[in-house]
PDB file of N, CA and C in Angstrom:
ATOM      1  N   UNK A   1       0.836  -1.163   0.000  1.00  0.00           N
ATOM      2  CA  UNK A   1       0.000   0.000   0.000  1.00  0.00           C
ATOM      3  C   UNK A   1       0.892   1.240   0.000  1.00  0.00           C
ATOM      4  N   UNK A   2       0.712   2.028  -0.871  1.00  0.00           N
ATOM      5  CA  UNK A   2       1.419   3.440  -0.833  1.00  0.00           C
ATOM      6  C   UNK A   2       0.623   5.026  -0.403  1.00  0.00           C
ATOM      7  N   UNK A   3       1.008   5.390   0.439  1.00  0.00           N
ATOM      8  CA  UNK A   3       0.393   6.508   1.269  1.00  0.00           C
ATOM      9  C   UNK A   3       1.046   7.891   1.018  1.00  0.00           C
ATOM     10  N   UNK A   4      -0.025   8.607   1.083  1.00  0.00           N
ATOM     11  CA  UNK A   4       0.853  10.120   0.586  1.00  0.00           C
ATOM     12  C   UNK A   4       1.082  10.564   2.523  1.00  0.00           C
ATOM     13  N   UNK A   5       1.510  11.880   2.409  1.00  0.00           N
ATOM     14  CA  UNK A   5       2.486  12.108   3.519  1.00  0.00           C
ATOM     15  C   UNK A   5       1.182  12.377   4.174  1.00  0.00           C
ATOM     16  N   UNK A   6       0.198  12.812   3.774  1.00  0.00           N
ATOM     17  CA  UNK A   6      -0.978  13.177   4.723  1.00  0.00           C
ATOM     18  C   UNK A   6      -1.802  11.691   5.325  1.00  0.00           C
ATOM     19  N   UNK A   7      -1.731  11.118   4.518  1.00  0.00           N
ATOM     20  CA  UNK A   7      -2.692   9.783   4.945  1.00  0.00           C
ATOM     21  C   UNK A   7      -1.340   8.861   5.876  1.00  0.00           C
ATOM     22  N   UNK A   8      -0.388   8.874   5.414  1.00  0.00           N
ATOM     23  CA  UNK A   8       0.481   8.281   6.424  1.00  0.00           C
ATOM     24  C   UNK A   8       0.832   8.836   7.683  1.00  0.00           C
ATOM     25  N   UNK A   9       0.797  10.085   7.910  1.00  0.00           N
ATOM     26  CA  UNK A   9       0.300  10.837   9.301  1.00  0.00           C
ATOM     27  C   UNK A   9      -0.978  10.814  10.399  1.00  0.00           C
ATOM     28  N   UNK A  10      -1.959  10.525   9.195  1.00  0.00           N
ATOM     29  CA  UNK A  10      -3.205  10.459   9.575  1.00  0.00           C
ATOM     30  C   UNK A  10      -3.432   9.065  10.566  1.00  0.00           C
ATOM     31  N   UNK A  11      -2.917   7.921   9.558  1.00  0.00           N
ATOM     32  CA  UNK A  11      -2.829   6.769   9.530  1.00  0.00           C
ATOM     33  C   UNK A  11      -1.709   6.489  10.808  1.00  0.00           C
ATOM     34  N   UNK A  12      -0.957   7.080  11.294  1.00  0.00           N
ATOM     35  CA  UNK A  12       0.042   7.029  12.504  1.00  0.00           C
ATOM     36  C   UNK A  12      -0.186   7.488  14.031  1.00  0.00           C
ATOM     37  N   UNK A  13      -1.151   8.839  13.899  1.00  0.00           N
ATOM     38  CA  UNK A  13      -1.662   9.339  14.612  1.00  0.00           C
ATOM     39  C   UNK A  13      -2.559   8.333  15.638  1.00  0.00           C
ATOM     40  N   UNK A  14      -3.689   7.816  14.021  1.00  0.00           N
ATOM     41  CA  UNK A  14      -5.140   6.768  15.001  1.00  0.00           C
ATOM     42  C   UNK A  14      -4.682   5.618  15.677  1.00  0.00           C
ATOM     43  N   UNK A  15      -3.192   5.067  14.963  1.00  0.00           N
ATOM     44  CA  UNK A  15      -3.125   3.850  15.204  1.00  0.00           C
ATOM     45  C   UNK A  15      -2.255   4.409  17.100  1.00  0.00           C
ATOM     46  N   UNK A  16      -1.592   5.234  16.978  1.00  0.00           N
ATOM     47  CA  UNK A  16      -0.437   5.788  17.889  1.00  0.00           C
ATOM     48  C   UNK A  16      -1.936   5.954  19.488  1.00  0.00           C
ATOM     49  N   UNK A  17      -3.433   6.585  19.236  1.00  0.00           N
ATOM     50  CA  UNK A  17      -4.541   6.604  19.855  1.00  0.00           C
ATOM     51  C   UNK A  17      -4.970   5.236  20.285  1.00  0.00           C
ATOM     52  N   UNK A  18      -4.856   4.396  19.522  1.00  0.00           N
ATOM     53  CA  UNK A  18      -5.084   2.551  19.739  1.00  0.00           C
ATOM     54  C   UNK A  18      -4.101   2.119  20.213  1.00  0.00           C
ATOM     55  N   UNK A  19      -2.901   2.471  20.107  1.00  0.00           N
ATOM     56  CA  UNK A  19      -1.619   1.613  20.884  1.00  0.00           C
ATOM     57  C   UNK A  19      -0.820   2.879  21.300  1.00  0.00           C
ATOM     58  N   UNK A  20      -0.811   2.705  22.402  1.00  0.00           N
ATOM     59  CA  UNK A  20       0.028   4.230  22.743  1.00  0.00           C
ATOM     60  C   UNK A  20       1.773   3.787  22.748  1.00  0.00           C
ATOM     61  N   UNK A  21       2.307   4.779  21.653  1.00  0.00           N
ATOM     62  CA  UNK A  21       3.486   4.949  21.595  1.00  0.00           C
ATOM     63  C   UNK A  21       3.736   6.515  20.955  1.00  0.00           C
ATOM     64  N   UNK A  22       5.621   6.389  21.227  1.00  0.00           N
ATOM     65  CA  UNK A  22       5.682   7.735  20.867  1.00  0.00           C
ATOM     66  C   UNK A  22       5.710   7.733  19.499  1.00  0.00           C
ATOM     67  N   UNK A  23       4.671   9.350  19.265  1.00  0.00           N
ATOM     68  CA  UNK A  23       4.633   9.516  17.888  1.00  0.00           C
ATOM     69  C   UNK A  23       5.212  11.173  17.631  1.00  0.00           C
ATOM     70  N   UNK A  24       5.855  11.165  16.539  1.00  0.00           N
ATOM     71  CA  UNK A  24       6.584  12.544  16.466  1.00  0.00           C
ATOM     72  C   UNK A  24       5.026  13.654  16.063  1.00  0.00           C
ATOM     73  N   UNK A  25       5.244  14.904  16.803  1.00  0.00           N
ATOM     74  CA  UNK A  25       4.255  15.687  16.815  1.00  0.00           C
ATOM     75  C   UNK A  25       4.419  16.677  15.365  1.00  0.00           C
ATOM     76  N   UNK A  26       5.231  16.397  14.992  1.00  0.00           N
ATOM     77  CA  UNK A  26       5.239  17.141  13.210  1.00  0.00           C
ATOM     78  C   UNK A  26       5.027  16.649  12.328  1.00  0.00           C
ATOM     79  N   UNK A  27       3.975  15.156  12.662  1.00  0.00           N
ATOM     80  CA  UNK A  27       3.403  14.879  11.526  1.00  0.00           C
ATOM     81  C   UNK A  27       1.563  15.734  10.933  1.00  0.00           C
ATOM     82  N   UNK A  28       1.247  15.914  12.628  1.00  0.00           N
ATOM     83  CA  UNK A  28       0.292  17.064  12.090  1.00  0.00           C
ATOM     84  C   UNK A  28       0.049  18.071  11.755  1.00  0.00           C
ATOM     85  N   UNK A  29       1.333  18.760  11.084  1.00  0.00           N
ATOM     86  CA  UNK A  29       1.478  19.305  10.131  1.00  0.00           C
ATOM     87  C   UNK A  29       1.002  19.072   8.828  1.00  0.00           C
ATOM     88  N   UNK A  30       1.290  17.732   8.417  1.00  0.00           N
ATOM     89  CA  UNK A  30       0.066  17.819   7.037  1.00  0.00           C
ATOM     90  C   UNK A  30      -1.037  16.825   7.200  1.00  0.00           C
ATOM     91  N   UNK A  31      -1.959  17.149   7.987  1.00  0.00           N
ATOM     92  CA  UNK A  31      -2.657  16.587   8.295  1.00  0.00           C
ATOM     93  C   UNK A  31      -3.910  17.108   7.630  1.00  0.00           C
ATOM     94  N   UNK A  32      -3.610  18.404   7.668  1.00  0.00           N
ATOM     95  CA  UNK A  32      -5.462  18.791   7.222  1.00  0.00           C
ATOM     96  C   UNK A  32      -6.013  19.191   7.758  1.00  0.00           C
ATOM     97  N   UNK A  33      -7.143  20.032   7.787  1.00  0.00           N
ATOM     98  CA  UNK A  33      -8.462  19.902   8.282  1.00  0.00           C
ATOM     99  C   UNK A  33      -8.904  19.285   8.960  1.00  0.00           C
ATOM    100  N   UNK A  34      -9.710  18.709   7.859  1.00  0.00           N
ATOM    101  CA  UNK A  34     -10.996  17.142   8.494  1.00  0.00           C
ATOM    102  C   UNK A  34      -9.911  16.346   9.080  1.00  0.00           C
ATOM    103  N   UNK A  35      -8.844  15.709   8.766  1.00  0.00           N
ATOM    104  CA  UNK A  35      -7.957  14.836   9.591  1.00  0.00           C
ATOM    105  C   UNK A  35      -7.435  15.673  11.049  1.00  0.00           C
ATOM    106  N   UNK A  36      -7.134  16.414  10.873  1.00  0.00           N
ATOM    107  CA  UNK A  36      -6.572  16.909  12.241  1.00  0.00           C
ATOM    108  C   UNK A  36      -7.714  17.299  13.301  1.00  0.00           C
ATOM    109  N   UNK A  37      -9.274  17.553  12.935  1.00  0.00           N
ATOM    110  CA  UNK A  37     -10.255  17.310  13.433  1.00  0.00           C
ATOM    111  C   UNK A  37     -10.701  15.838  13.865  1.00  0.00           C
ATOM    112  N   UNK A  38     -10.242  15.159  13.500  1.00  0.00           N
ATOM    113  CA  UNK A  38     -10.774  13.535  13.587  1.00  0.00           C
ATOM    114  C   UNK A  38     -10.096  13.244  14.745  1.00  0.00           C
ATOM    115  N   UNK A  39      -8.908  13.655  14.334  1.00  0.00           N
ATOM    116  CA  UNK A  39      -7.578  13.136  15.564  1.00  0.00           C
ATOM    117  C   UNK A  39      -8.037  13.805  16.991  1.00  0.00           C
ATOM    118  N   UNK A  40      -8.405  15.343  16.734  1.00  0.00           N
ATOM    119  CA  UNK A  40      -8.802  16.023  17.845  1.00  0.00           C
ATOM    120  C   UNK A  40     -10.030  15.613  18.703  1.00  0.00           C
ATOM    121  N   UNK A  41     -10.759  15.303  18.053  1.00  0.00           N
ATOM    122  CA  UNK A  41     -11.522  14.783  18.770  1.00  0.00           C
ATOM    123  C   UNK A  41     -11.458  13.695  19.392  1.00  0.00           C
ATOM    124  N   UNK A  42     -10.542  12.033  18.478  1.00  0.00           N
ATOM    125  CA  UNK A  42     -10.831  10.874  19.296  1.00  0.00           C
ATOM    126  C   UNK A  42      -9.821  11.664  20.637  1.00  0.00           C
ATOM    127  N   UNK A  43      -8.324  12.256  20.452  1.00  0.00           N
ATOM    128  CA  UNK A  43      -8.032  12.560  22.087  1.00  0.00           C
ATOM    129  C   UNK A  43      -8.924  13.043  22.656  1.00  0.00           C
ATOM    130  N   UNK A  44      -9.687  14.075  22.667  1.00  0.00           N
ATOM    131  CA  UNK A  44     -10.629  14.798  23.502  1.00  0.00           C
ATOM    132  C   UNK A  44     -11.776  13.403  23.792  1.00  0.00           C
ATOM    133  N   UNK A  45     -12.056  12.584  23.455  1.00  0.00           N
ATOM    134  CA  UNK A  45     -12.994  11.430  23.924  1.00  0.00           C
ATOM    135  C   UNK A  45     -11.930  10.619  24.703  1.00  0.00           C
ATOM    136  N   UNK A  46     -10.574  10.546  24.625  1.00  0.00           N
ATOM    137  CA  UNK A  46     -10.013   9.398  25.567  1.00  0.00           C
ATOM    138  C   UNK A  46      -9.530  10.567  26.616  1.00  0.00           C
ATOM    139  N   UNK A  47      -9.638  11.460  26.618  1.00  0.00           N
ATOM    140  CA  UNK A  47      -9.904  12.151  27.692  1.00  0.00           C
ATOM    141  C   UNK A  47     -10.732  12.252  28.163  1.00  0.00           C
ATOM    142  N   UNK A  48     -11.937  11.976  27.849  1.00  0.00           N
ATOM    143  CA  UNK A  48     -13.384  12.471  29.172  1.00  0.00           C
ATOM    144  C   UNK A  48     -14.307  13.417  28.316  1.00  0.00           C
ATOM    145  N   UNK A  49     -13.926  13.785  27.149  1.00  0.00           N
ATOM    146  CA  UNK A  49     -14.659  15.336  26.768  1.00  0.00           C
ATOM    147  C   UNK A  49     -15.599  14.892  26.130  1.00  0.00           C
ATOM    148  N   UNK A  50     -16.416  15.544  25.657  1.00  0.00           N
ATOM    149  CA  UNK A  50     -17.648  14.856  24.380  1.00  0.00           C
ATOM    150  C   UNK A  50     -17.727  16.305  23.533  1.00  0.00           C
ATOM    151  N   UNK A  51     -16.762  17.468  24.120  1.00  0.00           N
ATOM    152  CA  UNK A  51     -16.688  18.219  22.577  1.00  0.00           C
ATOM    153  C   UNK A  51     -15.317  18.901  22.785  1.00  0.00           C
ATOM    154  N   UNK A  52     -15.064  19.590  21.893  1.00  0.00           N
ATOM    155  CA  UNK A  52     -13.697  20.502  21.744  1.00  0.00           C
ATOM    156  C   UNK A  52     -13.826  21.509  20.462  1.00  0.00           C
ATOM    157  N   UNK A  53     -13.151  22.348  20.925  1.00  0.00           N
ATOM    158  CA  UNK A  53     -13.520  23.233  20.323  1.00  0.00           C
ATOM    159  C   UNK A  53     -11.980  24.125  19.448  1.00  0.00           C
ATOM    160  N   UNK A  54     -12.523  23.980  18.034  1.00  0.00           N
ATOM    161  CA  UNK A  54     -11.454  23.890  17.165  1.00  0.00           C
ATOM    162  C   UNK A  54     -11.889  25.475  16.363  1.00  0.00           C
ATOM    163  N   UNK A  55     -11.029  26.360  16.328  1.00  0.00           N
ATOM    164  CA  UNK A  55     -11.120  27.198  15.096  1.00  0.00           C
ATOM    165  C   UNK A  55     -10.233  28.625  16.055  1.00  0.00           C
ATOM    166  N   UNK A  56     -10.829  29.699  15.069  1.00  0.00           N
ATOM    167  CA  UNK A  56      -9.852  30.858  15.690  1.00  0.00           C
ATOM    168  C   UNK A  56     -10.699  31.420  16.527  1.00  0.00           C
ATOM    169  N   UNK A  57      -9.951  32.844  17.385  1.00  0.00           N
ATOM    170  CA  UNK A  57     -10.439  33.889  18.009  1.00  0.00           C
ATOM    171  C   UNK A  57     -10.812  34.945  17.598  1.00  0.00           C
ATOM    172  N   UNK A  58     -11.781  35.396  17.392  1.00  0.00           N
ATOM    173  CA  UNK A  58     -11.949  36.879  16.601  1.00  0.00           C
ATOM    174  C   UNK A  58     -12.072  38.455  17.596  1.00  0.00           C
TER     175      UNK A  58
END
C-alpha cells in the first residue's frame, strides 16, 4: 500500500490513539483539516470530553 504524507500521518496518529506509543508531533502538520479534526476529537474522547472546540479567536 502506498500513502501520501498526509494519509500516512493520519494513519500514525489513530493507530499511535489505539496503541500508545511515541509519535513525532510534526506529523500534524500535514494533516489537514478534516484529519486533524478527527484526531482532535478521538483525544478529547479518551480524555473524558464529548466536545472541543477547534477554530480561531476573533
Amino acid at each position: 500500500m502506498v500513502l501520501d504524507e498526509g494519509e500516512d500521518a493520519f494513519l500514525t496518529l489513530v493507530l499511535a490513539t489505539a496503541f500508545p506509543r511515541l509519535v513525532p508531533l510534526w506529523k500534524v502538520e500535514v494533516l489537514g483539516d478534516r484529519r486533524l479534526g478527527i484526531v482532535l476529537r478521538a483525544l478529547a474522547c479518551l480524555g473524558g470530553s464529548t466536545a472541543i472546540a477547534v477554530g480561531t479567536r476573533s
